[in-house]
Protein backbone atom coordinates (compact mmCIF):
# COMPACT_ATOMS: atom_id res chain seq x y z
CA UNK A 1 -7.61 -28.84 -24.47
CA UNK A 2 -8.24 -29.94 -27.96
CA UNK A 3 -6.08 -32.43 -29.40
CA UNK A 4 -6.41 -32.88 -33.21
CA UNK A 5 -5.11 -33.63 -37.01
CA UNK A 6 -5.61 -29.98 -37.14
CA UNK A 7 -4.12 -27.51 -39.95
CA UNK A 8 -1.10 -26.06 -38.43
CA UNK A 9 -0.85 -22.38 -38.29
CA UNK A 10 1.33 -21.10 -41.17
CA UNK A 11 1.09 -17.05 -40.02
CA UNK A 12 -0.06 -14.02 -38.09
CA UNK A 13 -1.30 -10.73 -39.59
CA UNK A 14 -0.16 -7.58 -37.55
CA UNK A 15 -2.08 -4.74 -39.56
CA UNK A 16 0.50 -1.20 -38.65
CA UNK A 17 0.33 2.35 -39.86
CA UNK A 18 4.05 2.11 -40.98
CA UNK A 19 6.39 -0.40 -42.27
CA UNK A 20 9.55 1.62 -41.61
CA UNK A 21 7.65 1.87 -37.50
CA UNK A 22 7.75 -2.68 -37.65
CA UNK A 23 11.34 -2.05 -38.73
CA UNK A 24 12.78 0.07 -35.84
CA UNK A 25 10.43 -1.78 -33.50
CA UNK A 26 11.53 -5.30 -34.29
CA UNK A 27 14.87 -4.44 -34.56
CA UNK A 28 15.17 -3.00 -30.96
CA UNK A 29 13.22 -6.85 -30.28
CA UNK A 30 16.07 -8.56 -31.70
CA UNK A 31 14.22 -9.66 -34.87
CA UNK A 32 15.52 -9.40 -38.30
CA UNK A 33 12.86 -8.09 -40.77
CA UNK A 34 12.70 -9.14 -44.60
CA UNK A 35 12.52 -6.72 -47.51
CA UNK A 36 9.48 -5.16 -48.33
CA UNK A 37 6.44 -7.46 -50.15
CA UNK A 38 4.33 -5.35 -51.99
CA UNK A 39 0.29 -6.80 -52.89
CA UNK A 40 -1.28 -6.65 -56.10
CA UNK A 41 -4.19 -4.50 -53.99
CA UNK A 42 -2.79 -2.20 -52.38
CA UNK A 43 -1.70 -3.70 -49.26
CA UNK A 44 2.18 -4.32 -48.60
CA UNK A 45 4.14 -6.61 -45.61
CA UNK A 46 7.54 -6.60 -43.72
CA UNK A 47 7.56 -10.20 -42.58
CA UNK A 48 9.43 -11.77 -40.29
CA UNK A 49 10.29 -15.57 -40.98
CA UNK A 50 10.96 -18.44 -38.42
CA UNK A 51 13.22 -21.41 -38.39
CA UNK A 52 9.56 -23.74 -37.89
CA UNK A 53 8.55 -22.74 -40.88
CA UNK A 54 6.06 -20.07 -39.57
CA UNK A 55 6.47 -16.34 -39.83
CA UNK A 56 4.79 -12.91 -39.01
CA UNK A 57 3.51 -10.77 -41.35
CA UNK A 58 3.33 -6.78 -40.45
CA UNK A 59 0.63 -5.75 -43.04
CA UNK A 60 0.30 -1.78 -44.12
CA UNK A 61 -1.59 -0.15 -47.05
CA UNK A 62 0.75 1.14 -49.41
CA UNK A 63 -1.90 2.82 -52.13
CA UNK A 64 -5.06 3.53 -50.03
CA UNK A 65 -6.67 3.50 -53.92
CA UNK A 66 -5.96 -0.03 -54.99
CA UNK A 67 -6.74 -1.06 -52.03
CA UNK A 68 -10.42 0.57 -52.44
CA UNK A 69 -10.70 -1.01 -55.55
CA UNK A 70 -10.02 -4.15 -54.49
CA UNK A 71 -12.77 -3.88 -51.75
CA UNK A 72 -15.07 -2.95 -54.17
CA UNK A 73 -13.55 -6.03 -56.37
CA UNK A 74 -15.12 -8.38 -53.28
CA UNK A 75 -11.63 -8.69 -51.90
CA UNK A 76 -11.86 -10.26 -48.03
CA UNK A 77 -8.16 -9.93 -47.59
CA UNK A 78 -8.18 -6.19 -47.80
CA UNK A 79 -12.10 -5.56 -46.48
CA UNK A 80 -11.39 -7.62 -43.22
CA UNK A 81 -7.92 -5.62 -42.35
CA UNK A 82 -10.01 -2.08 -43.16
CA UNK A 83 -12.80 -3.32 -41.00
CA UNK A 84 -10.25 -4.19 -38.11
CA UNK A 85 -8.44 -0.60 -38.33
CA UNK A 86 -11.83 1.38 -38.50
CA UNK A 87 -12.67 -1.08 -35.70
CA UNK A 88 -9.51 -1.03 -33.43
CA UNK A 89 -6.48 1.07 -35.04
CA UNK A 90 -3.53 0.71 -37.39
CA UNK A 91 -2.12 -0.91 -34.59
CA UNK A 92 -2.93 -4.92 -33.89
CA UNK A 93 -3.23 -8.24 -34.44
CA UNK A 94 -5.69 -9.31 -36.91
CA UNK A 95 -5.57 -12.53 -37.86
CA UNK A 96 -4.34 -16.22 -37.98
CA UNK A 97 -3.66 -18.24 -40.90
CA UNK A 98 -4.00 -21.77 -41.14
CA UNK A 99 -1.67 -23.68 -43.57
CA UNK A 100 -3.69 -25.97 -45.61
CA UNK A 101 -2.96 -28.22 -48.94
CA UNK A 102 -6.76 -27.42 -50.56
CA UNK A 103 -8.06 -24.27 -49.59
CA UNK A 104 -11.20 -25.14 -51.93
CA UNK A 105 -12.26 -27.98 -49.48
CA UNK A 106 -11.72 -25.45 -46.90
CA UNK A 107 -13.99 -23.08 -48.53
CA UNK A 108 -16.56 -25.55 -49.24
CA UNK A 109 -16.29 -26.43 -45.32
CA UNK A 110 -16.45 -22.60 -44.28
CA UNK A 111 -19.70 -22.06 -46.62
CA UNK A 112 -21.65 -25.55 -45.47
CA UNK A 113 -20.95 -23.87 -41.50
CA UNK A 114 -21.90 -21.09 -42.55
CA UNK A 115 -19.10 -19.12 -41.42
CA UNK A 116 -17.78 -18.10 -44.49
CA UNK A 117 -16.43 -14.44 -44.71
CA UNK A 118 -16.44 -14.27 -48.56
CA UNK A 119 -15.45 -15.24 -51.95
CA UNK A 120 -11.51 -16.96 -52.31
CA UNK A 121 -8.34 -14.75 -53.22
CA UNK A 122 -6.10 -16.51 -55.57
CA UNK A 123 -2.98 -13.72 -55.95
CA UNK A 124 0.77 -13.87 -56.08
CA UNK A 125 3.81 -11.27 -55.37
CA UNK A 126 7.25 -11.00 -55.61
CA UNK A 127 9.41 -12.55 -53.00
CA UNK A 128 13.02 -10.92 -52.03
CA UNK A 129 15.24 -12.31 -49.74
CA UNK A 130 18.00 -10.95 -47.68
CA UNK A 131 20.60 -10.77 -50.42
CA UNK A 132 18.26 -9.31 -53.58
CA UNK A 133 17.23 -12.79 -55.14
CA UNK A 134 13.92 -13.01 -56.09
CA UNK A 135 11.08 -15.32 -56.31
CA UNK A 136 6.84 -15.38 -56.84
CA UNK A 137 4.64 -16.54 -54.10
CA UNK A 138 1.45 -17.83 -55.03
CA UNK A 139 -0.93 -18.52 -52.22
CA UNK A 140 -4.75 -19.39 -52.55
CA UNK A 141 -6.80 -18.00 -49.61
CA UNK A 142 -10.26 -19.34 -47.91
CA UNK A 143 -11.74 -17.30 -45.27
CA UNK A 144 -13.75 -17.74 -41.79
CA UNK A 145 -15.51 -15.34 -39.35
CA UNK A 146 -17.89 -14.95 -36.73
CA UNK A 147 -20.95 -13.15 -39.04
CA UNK A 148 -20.86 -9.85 -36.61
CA UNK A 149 -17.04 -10.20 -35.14
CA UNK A 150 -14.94 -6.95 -36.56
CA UNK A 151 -12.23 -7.51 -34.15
CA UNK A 152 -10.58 -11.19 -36.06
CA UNK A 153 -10.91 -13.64 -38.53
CA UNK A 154 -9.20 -16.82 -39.68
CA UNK A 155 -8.24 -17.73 -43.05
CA UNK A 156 -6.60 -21.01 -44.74
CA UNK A 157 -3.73 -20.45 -47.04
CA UNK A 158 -2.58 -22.84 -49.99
CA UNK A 159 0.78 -21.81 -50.92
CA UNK A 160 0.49 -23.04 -54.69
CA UNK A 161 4.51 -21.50 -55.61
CA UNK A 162 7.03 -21.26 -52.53
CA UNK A 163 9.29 -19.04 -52.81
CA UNK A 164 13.14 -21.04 -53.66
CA UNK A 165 15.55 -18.91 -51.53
CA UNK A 166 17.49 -19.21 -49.13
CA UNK A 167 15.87 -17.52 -45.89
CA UNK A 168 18.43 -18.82 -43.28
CA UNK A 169 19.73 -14.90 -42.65
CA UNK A 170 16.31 -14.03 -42.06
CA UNK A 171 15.82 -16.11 -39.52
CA UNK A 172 19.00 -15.67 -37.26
CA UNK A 173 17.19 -13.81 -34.64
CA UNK A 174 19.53 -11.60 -32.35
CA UNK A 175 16.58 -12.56 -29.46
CA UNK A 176 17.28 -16.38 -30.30
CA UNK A 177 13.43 -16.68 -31.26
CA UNK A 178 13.04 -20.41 -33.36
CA UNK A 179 9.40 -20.19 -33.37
CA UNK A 180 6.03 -19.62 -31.91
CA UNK A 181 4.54 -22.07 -29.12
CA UNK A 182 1.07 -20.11 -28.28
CA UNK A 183 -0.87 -17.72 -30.05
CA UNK A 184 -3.49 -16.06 -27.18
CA UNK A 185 -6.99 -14.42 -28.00
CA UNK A 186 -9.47 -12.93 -25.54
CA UNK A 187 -13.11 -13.18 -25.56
CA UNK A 188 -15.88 -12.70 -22.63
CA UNK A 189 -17.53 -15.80 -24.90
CA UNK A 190 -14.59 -18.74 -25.16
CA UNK A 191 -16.37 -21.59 -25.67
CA UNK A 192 -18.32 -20.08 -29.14
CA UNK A 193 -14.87 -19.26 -30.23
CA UNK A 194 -13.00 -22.26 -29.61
CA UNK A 195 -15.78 -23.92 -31.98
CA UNK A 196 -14.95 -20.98 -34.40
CA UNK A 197 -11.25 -21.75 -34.38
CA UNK A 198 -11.61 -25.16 -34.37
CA UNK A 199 -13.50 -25.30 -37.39
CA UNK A 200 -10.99 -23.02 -39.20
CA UNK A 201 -8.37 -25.54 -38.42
CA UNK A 202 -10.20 -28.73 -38.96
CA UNK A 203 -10.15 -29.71 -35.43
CA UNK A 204 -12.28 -31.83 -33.20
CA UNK A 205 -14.20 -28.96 -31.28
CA UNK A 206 -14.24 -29.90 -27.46
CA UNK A 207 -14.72 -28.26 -24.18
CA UNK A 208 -11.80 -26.66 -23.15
CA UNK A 209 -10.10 -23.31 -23.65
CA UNK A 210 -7.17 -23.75 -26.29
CA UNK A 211 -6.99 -25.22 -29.73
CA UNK A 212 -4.05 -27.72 -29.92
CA UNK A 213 -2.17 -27.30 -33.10
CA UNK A 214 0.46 -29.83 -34.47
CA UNK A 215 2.91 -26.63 -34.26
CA UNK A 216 1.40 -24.28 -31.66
CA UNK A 217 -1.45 -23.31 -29.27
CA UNK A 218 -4.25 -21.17 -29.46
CA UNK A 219 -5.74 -20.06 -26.17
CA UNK A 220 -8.84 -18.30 -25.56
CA UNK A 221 -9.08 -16.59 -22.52
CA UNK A 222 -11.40 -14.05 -20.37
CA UNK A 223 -10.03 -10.81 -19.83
CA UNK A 224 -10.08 -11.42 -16.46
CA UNK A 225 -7.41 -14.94 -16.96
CA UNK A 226 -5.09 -12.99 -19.33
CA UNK A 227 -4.77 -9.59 -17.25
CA UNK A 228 -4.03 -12.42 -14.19
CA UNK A 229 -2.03 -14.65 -16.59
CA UNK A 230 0.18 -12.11 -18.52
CA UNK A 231 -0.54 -8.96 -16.14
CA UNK A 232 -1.84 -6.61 -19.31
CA UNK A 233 -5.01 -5.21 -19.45
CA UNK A 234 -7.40 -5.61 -22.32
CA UNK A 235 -11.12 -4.68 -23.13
CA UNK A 236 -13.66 -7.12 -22.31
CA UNK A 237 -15.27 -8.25 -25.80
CA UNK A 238 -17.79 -11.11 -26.61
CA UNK A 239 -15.58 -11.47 -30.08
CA UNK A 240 -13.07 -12.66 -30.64
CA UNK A 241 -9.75 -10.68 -30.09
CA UNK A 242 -5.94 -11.43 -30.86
CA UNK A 243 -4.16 -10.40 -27.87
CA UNK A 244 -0.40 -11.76 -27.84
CA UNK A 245 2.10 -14.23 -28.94
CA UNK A 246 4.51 -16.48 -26.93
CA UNK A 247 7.70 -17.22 -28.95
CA UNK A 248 10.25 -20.07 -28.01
CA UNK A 249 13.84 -18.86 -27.10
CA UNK A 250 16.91 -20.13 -25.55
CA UNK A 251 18.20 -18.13 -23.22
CA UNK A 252 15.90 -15.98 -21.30
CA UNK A 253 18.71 -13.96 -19.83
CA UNK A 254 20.10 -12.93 -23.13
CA UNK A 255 16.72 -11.53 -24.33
CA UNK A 256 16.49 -9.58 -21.01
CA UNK A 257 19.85 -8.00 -21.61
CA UNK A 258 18.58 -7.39 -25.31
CA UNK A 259 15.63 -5.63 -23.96
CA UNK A 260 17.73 -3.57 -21.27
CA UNK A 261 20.24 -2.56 -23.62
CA UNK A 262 17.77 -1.22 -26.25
CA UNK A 263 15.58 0.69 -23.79
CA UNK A 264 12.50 -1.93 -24.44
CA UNK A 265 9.72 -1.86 -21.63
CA UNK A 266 9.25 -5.02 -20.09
CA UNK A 267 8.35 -7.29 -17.30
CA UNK A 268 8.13 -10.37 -15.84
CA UNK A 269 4.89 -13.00 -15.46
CA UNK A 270 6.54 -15.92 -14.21
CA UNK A 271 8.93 -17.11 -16.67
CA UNK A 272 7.31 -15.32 -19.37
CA UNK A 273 9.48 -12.10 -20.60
CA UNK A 274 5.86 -10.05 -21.51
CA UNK A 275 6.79 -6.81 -23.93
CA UNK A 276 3.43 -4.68 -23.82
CA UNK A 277 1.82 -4.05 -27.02
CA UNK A 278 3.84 -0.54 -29.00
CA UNK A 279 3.33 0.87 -32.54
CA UNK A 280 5.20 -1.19 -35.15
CA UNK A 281 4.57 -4.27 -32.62
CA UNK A 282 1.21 -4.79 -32.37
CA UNK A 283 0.29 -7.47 -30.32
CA UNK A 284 2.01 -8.09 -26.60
CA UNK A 285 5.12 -10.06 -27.25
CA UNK A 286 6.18 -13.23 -24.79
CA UNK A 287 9.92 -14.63 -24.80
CA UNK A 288 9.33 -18.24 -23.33
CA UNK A 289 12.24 -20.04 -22.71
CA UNK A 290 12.34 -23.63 -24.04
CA UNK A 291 14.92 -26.48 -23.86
């Protein structure tokens, strides 16, 4: 395990065919799902904020031709999550996000590794909460990848203008979820991507398999390990691959009742509740009961 000053994690990108598909998923999940964001290239989210401060973001294209202009603009945002869908599907789990207070220094870290994955992305959008007020978010990106990995990447993100609204109604979860405690990836080559990650974050790179965060854990695991761990199947892949997420609830009993009543597929690894992977969803999703 790797214990460090590292960046916490500040979100996950779950690239999706449909927006209105992450809201009848996530609703039958017990999740409450924020208004539509919509990107200034072509890309649009329907995120899904935590009481931790952390928060998914289901990413679709909504205009297929600003987004090819912004590709052609150098955009990394928008080339990396075309790259994973021509790679894996509209279905997934792209990316993690590192909250950082200088993305530059991050950027200038990412080139001298020589793991950059492009040029910044300064942008901002307008932010809507549950009751119509609205806000701009302004977020300053730096990005990281493996040079010949099309399955992930990493990127730091500034937030330069938060948003000043009240998001407590989107985050009263019907499943009781307060937050995520470990983010899993799969690779056939851990050890490479553990020094990936941990340069992303800032962390001390060590042997082991995870990536201790100061709010979470990322775990890299064979295929073999996470089919025995979490009893799904995935692809063996030297690359990197985002796999599941483990979220912290309550009251494990509730969420199974959730599940029952709304017709969600499900089983039990331990005392992990593990949902499978379904359109809308994306990655496999883990209730973990917590004091």
């Amino acid at each position: 395990m790797i214990e460090s000053s590292a960046h916490p994690f500040d979100h996950l990108v779950l690239p999706t065919g449909s927006l209105d598909a992450v809201r009848s998923r996530l609703a039958s999940l017990g999740f409450v799902v924020a208004p539509t964001g919509i990107h200034p290239f072509g890309t649009e989210n329907a995120c899904v904020f935590f009481a931790d401060g952390t928060y998914l973001e289901p990413l679709a294209v909504g205009n297929e031709q600003m987004a090819d202009r912004a590709i052609g603009e150098g955009n990394v945002f928008v080339a990396r999550d075309r790259l994973y869908r021509q790679t894996l599907g509209d279905e997934g789990f792209s990316a993690v996000v590192f909250a950082t207070a200088n993305a530059d220094a991050d950027h200038a870290r990412y080139v001298e590794a020589g793991l950059s994955a492009g040029e910044m992305l300064g942008f901002s959008r307008a932010f809507t909460d549950a009751n119509g007020n609205s806000d701009t978010a302004s977020f300053k990106l730096a990005f990281i990848s493996d040079k010949e990995a099309d399955e992930a990447f990493l990127f730091a993100c500034q937030r330069i203008n938060a948003p000043k609204i009240d998001r407590t109604a989107l985050q009263a979860h019907a499943n009781g979820v307060t937050g995520i405690l470990e983010i899993i990836a799969v690779s056939d080559r851990a050890a490479a991507q553990i020094g990936l990650i941990a340069t992303a974050a800032e962390a001390d790179a060590s042997a082991g398999d995870a990536v201790r965060l100061p709010n979470a854990v990322l775990s890299v695991l064979s295929s073999e390990d996470y089919a025995s761990r979490f009893g799904l199947t995935v692809a063996p892949s030297p690359d990197l691959r985002f796999t599941a997420i483990a979220f912290s609830i309550r009251d494990k009993a509730a969420v199974r009742r959730l599940l029952a009543d709304n017709a969600v597929r499900h089983n039990m690894s331990g005392n992990d509740i593990v949902v499978p992977p379904a359109p809308g969803q994306g990655a496999a999703f883990i209730f973990r009961e917590t004091p």
